[in-house]
Protein backbone atom coordinates (compact mmCIF):
# COMPACT_ATOMS: atom_id res chain seq x y z
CA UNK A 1 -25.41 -7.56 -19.40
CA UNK A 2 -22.23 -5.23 -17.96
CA UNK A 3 -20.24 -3.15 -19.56
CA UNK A 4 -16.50 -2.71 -18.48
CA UNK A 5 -14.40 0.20 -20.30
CA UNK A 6 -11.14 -0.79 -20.01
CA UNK A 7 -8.35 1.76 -20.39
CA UNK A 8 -5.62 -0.48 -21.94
CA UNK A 9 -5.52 -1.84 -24.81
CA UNK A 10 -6.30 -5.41 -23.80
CA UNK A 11 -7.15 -7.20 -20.10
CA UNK A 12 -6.70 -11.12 -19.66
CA UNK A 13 -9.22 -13.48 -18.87
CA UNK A 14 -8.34 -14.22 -15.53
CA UNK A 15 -8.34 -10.45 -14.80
CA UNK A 16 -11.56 -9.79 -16.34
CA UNK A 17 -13.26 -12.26 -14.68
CA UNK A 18 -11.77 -11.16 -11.01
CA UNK A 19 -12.09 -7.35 -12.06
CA UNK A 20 -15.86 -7.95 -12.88
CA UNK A 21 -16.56 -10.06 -9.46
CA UNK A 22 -17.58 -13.49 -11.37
CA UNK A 23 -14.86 -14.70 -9.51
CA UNK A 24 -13.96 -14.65 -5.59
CA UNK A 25 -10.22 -15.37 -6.57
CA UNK A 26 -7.77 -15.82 -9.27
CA UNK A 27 -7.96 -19.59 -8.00
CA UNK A 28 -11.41 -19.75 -8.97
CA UNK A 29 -11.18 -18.32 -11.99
CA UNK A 30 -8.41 -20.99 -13.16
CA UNK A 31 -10.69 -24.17 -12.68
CA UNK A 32 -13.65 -22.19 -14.23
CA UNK A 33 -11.86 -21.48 -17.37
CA UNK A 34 -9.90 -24.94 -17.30
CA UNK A 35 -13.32 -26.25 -16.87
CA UNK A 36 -14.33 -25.16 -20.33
CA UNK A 37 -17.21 -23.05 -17.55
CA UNK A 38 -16.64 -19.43 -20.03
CA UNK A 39 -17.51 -18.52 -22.98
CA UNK A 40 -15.48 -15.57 -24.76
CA UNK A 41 -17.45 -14.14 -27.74
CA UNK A 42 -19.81 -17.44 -27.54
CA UNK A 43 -17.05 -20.00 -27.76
CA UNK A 44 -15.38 -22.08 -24.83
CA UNK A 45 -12.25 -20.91 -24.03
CA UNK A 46 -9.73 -22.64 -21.83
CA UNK A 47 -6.49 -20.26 -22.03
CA UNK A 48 -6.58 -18.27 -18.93
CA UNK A 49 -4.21 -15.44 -20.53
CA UNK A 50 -6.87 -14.77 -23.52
CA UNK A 51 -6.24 -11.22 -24.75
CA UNK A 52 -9.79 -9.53 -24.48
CA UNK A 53 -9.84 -6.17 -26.13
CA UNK A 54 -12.72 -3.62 -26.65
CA UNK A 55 -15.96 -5.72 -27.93
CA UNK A 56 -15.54 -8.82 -26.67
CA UNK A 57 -18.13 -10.18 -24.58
CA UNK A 58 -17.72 -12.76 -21.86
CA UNK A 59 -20.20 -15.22 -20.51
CA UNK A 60 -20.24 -17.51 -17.36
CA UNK A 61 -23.12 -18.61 -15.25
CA UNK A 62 -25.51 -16.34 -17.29
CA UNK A 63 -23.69 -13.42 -16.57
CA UNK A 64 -22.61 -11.24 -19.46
CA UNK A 65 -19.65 -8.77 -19.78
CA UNK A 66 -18.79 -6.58 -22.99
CA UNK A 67 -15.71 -4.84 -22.79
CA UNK A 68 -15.78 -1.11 -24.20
């Protein structure tokens, strides 16, 4: 598991995911999410603009992010 501190008070999926090298590009990380491919607090979730604030936790490919 990672932890990312963000220093806003939200980051988007797609920039998460990019920020926290699960994906190579913002390409990528489109058909992984619209694949149904990452999990956001241990649900699917297919919206690529997902608000993620403090305490959320991320999943793809066994790889674990929680936000702080």
């Amino acid at each position: 598991m990672t932890e990312i501190k963000i220093q806003t008070a939200f980051i988007k999926l797609d920039a998460l995911l990019k920020f926290a090298n699960l994906v190579s590009s913002g390409g990528e990380a489109k058909l992984r999410i619209a694949a149904g491919e990452v999990l956001v607090n241990g649900a699917p979730c297919r919206m690529r603009g997902k608000k993620l604030v403090p305490g959320d936790t991320v999943t793809m490919d066994g790889q674990t992010v929680v936000l702080r």
